[in-house]
N, C-alpha and C. Protein backbone atom coordinates (compact mmCIF):
# COMPACT_ATOMS: atom_id res chain seq x y z
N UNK A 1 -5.52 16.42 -38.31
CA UNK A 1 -5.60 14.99 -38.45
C UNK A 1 -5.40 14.28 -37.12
N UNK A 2 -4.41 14.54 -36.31
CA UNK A 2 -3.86 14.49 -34.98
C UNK A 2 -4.93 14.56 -34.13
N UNK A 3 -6.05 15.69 -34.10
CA UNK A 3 -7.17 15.81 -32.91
C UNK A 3 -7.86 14.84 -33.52
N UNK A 4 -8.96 14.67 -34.43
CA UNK A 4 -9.65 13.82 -35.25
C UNK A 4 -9.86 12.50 -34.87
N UNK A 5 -8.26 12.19 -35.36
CA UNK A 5 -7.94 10.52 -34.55
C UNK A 5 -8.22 10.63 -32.83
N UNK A 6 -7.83 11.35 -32.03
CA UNK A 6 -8.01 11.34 -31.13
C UNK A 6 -9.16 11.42 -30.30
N UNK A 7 -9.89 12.05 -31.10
CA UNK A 7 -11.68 12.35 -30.69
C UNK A 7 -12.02 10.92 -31.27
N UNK A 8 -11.99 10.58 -32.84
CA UNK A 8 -12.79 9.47 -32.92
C UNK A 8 -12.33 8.09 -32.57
N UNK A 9 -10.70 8.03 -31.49
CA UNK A 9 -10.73 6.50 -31.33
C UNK A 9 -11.38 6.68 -29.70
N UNK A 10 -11.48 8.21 -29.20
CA UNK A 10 -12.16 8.52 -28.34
C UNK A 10 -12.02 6.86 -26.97
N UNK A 11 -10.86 6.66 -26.40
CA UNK A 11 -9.67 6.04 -25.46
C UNK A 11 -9.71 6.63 -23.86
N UNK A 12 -10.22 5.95 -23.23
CA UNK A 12 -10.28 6.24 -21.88
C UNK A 12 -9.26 6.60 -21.42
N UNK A 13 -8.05 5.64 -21.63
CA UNK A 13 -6.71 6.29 -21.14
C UNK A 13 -5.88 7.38 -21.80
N UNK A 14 -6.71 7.72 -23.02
CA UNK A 14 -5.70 8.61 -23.75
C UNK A 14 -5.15 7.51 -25.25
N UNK A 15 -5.03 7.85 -26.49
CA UNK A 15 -4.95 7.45 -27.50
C UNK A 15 -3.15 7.41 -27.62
N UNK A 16 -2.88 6.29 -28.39
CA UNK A 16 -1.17 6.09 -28.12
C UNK A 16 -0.67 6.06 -29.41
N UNK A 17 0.56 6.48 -29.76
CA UNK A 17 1.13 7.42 -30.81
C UNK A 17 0.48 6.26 -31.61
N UNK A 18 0.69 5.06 -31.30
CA UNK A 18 0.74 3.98 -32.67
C UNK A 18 -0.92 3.38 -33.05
N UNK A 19 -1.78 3.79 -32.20
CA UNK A 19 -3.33 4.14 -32.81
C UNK A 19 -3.56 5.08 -33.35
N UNK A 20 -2.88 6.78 -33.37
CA UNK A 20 -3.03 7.53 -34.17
C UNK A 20 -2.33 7.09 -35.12
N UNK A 21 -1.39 6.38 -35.68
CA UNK A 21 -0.81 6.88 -36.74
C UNK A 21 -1.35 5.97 -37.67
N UNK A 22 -2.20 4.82 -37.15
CA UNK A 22 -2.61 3.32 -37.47
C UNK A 22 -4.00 3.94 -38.03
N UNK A 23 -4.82 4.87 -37.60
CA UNK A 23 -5.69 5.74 -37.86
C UNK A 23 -5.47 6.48 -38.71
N UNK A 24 -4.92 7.06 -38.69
CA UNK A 24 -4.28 8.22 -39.88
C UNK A 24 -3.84 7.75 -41.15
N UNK A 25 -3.52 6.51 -40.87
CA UNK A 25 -3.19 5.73 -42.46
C UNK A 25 -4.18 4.93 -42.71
N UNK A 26 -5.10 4.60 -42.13
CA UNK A 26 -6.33 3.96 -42.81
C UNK A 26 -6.92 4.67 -43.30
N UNK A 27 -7.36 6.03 -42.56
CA UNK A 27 -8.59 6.89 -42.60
C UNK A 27 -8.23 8.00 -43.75
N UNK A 28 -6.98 8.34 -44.39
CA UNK A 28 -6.44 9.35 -45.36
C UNK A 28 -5.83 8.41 -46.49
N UNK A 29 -5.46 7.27 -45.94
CA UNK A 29 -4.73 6.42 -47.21
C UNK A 29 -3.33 7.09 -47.57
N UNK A 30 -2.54 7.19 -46.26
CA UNK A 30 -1.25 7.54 -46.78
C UNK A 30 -0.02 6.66 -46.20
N UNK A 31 0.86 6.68 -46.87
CA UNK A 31 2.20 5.95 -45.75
C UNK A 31 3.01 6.08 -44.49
N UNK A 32 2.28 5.27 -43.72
CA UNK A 32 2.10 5.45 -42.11
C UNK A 32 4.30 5.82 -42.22
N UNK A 33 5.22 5.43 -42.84
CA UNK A 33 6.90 5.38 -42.42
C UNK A 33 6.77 6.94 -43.09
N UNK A 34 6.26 7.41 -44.02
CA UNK A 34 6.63 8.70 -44.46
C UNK A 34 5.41 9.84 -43.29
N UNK A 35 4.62 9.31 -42.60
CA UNK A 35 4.28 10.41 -41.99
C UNK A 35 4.45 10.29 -40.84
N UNK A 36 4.78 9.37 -40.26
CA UNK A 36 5.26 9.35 -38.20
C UNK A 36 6.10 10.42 -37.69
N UNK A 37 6.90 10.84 -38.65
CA UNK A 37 7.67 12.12 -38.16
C UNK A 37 7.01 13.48 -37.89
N UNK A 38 5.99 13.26 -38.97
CA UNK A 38 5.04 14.49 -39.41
C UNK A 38 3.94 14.40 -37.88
N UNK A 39 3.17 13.34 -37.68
CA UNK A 39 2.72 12.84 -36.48
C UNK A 39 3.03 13.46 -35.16
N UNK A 40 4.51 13.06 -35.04
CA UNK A 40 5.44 12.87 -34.16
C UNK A 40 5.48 15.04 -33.38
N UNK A 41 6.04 15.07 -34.82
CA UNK A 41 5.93 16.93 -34.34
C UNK A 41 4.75 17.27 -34.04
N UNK A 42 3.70 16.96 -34.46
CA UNK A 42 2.10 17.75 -34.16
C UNK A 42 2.49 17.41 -32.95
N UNK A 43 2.47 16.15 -32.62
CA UNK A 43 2.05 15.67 -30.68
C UNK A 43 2.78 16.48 -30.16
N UNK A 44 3.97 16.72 -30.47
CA UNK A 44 5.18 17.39 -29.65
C UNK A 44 4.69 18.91 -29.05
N UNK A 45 4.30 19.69 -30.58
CA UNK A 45 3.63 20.87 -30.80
C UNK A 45 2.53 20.95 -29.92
N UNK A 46 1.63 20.18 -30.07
CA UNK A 46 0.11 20.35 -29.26
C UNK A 46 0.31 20.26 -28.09
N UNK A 47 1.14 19.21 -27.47
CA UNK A 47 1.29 19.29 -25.77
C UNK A 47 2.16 20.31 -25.65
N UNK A 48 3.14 20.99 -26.29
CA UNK A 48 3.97 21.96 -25.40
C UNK A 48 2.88 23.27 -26.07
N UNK A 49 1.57 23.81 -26.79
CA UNK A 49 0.71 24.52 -26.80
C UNK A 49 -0.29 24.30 -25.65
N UNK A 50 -0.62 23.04 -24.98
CA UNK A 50 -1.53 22.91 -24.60
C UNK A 50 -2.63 22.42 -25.23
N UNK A 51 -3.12 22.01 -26.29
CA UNK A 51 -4.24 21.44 -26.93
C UNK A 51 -4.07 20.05 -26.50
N UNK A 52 -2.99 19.26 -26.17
CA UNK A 52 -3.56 17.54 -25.65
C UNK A 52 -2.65 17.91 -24.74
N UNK A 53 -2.89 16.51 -24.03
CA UNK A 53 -2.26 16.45 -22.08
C UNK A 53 -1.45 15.00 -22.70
N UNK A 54 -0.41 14.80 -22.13
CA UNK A 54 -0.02 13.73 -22.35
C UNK A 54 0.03 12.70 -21.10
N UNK A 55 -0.95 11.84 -21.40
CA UNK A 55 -1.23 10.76 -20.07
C UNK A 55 -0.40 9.56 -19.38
N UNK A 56 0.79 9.20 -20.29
CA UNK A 56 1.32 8.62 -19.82
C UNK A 56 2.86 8.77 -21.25
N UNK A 57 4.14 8.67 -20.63
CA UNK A 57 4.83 8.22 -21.29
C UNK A 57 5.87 10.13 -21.80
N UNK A 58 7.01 9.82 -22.41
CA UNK A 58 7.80 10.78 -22.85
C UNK A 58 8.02 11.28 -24.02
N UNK A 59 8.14 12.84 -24.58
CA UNK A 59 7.91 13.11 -25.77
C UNK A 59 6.90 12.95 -27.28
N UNK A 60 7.22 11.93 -27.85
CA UNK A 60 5.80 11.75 -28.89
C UNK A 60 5.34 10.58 -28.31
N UNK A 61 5.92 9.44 -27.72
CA UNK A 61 5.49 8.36 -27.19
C UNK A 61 4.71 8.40 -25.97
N UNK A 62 4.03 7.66 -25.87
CA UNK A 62 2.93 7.52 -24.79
C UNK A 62 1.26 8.13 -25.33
N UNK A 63 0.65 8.20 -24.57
CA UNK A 63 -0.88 8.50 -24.68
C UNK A 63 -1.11 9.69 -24.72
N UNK A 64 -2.06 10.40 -25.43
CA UNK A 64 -2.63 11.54 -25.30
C UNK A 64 -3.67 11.83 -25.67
N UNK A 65 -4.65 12.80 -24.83
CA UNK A 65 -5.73 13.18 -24.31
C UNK A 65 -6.54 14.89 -24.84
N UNK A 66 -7.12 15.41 -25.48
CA UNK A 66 -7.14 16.42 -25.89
C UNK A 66 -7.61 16.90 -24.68
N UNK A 67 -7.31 18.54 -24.14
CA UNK A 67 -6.98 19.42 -22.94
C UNK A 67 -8.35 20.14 -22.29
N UNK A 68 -9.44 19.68 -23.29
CA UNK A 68 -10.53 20.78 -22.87
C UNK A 68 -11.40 19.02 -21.96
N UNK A 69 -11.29 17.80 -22.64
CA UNK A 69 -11.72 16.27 -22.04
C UNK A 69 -11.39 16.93 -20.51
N UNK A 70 -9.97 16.93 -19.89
CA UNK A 70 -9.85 16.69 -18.67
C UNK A 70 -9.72 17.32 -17.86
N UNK A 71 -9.65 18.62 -18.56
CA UNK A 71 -10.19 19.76 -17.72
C UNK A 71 -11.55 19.57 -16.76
N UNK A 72 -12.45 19.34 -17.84
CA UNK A 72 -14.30 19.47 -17.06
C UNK A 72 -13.87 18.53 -15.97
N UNK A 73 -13.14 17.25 -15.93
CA UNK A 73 -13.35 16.16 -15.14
C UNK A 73 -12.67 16.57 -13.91
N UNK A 74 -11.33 17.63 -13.98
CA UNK A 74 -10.90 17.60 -13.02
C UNK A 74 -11.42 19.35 -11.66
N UNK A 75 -12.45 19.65 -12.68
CA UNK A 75 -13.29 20.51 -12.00
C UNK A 75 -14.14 20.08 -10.79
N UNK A 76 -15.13 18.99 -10.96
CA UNK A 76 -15.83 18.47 -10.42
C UNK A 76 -15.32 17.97 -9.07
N UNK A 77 -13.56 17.78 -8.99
CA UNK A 77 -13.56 17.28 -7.55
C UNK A 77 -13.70 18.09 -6.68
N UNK A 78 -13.97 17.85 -5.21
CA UNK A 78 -13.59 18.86 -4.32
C UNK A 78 -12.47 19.05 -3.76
N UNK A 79 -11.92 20.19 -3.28
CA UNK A 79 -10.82 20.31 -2.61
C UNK A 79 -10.53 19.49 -1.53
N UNK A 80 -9.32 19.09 -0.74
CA UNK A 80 -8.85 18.00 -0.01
C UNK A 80 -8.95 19.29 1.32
N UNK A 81 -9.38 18.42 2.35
CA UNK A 81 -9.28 19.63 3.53
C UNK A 81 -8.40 19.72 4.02
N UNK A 82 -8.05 21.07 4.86
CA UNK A 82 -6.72 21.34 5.32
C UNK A 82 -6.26 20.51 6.49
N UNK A 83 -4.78 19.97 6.28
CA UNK A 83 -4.43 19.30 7.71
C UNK A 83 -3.77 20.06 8.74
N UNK A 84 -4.42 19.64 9.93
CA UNK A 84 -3.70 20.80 11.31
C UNK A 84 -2.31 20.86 11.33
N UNK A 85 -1.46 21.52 11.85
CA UNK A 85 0.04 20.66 12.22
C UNK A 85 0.07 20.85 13.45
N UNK A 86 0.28 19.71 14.11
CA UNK A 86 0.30 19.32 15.56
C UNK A 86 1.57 19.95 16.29
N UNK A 87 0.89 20.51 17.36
CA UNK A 87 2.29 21.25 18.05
C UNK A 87 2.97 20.15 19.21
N UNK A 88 2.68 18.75 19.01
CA UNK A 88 3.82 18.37 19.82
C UNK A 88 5.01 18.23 19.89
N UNK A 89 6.12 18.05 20.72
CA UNK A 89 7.17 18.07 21.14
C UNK A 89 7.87 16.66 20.58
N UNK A 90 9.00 16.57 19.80
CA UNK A 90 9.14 15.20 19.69
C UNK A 90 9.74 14.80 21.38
N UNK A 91 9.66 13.37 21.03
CA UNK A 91 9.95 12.38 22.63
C UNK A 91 11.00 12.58 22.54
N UNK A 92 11.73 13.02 23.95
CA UNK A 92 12.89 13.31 24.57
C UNK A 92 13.77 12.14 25.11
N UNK A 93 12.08 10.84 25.49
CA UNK A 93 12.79 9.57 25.72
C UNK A 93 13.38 9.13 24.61
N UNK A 94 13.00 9.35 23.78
CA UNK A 94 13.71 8.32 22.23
C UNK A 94 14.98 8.99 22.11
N UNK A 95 15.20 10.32 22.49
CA UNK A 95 16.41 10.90 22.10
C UNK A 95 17.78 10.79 23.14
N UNK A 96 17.19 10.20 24.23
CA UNK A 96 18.05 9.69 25.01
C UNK A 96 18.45 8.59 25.36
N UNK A 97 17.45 7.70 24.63
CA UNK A 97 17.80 6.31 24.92
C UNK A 97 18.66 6.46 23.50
N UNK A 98 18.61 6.50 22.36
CA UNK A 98 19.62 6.54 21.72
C UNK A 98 20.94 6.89 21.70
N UNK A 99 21.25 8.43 22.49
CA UNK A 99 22.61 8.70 23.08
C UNK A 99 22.76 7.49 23.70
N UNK A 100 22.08 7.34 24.81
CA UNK A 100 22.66 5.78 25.50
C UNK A 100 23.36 4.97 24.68
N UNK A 101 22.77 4.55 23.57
CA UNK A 101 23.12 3.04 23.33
C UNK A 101 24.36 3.13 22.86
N UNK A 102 24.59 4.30 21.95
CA UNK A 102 25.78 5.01 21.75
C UNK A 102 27.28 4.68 22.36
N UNK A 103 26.61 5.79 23.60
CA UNK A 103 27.42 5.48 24.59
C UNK A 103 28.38 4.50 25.32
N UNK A 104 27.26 3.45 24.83
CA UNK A 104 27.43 1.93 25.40
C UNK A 104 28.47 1.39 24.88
N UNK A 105 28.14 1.62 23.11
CA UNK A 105 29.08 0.78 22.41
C UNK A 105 30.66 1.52 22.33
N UNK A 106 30.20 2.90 22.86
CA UNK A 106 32.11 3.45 22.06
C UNK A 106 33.21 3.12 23.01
């Protein structure tokens, strides 16, 4: 019932507990206070299986995304290229004008 809603409110950002459950009681005709708990565990269940990603937010709350959607999307990028690490020396002036000032004040 859980994927279903999620495919058919089909949510750019990811579908949020209280459109599935708003879904789930229109679309079955049952009592949205006697099944949010029931709800509540699937989401819990499916993201710690892996079947949805959860897009924003903690535990049953927040958005979620079924796992095979954002996969394909996050295939397509390319890798970020590698950065050099520069072998310079930090400045010796900065490290001595600071002892200075030091100095100055003690």
């Amino acid at each position: 019932m859980v994927d279903a809603a999620i495919k058919n409110l089909n949510e750019r950002g990811g579908s949020s507990f209280l459109a599935i459950k708003k879904y789930i009681t229109a679309e079955y005709k049952c009592d949205a206070q006697k099944r949010a708990p029931f709800i509540k565990k699937n989401l819990k269940a499916a993201v710690a299986n892996g079947k949805l990603i959860q897009t924003t937010g903690t535990g049953a709350i927040g958005s979620f995304k079924i796992a095979g959607s954002v996969e394909k999307k996050e295939k397509g990028k390319k890798p970020a290229a590698a950065v050099k690490a520069s072998d310079k020396k930090p400045n010796a002036k900065k490290i001595s004008d600071a002892a200075k000032n030091t100095a100055r004040r003690g």
